[in-house]
Protein backbone atom coordinates (compact mmCIF):
# COMPACT_ATOMS: atom_id res chain seq x y z
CA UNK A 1 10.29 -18.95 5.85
CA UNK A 2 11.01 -19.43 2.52
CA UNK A 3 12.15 -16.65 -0.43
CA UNK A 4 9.02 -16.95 -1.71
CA UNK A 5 6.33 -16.22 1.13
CA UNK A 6 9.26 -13.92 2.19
CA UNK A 7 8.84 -11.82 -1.00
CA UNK A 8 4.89 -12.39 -0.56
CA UNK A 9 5.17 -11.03 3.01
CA UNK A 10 7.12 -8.21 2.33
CA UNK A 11 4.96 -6.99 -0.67
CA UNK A 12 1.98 -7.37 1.59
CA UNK A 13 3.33 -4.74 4.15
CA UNK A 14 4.60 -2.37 1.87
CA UNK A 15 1.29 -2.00 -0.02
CA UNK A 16 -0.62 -2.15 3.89
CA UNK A 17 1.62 0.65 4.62
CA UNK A 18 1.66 2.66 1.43
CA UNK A 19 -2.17 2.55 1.79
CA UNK A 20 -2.90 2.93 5.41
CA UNK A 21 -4.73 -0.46 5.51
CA UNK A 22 -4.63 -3.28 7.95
CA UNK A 23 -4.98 -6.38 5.39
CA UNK A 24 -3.63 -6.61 1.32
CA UNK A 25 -4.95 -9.57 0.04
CA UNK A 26 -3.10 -11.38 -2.65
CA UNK A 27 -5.53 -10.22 -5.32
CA UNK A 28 -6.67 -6.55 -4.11
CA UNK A 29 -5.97 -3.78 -6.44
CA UNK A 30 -3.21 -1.51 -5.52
CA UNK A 31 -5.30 1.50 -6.88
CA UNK A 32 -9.10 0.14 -6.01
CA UNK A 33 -7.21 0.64 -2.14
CA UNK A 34 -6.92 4.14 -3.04
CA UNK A 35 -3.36 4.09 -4.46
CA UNK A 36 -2.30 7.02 -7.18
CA UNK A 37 0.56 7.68 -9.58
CA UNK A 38 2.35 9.30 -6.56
CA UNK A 39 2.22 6.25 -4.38
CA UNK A 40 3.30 3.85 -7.46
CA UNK A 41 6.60 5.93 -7.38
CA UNK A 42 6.99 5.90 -3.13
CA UNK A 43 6.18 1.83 -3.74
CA UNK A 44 8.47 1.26 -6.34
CA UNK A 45 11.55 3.00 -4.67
CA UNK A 46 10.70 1.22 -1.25
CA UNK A 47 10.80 -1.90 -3.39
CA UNK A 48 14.24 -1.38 -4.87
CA UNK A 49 15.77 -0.58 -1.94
CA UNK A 50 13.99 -3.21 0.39
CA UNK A 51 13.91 -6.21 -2.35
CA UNK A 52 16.82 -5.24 -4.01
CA UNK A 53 15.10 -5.32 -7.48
CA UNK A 54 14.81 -3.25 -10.21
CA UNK A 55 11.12 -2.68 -10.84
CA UNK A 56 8.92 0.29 -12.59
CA UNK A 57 6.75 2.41 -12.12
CA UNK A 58 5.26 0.53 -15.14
CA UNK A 59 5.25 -2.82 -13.66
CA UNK A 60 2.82 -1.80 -10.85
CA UNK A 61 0.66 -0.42 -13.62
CA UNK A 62 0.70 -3.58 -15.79
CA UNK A 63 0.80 -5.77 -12.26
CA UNK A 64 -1.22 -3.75 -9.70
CA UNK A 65 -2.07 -6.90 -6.80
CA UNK A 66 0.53 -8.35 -4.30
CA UNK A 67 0.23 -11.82 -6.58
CA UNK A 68 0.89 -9.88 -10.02
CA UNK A 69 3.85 -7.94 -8.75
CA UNK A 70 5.60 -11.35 -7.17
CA UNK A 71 5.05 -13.48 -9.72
CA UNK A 72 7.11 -10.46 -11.88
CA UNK A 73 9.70 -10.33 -9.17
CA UNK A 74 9.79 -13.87 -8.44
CA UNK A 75 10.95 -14.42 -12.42
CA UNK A 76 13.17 -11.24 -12.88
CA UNK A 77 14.96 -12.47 -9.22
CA UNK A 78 15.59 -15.85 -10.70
CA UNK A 79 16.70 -14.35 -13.97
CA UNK A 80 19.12 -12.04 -12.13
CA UNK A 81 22.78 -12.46 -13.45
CA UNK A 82 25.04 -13.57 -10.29
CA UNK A 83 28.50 -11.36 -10.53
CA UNK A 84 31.30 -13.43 -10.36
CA UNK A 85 34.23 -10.91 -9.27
CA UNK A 86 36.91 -13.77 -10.59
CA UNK A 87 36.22 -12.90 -14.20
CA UNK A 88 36.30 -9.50 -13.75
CA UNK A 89 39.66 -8.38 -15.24
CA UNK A 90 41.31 -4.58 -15.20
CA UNK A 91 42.12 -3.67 -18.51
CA UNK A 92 44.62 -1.14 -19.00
CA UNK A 93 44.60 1.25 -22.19
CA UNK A 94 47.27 -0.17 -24.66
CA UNK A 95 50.28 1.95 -25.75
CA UNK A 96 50.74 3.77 -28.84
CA UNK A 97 53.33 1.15 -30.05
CA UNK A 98 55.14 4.12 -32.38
CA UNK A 99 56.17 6.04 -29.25
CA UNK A 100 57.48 2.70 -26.80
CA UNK A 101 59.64 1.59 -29.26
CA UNK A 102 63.20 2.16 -29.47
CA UNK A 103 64.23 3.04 -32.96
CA UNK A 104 66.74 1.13 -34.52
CA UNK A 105 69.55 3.28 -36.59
CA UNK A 106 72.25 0.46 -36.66
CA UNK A 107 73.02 -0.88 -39.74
């Protein structure tokens, strides 16, 4: 199955569940189901922590259907920064140069 009907299929069941209804379709209003304010904030912390996504409470206002709220996640997913751990670099506090130097009373 691909990322895409993946991400589909998993939106599907959380609103199905959420709502206490046997079919989502793609374009079926999260709140014409009988979803409230409360529910947006159960959906969108089931969706962070299933799909890995940062989404708002917000976003399911502006994008209340399965289709609205992929084609968001489909283009913030893409548009996720990969972390590449080789350029990440310790930096360590530098020293007060006046205190690691040795003064010099030759002369």
């Amino acid at each position: 199955m691909g990322h895409d009907a993946q991400l589909e299929q998993q939106l599907h069941g959380l609103f199905a569940t959420l709502l206490e209804v046997d079919r989502v379709g793609a374009h079926d209003d999260f709140f014409e189901l009988g979803g409230d304010s409360l529910q947006v904030i159960k959906l969108v912390s089931r969706m962070r922590r299933i799909l890995q996504v940062e989404v708002s409470p917000g976003d399911v206002f502006d994008h209340p259907t399965v289709a609205g709220l992929e084609k968001l996640l489909r283009t913030r997913l893409s548009n996720k920064p990969k972390t590449d751990t080789s350029t990440h670099q310790s930096v360590e506090p530098k020293k007060n140069q006046e205190n690691t130097q040795a003064a010099d009373f030759s002369g």
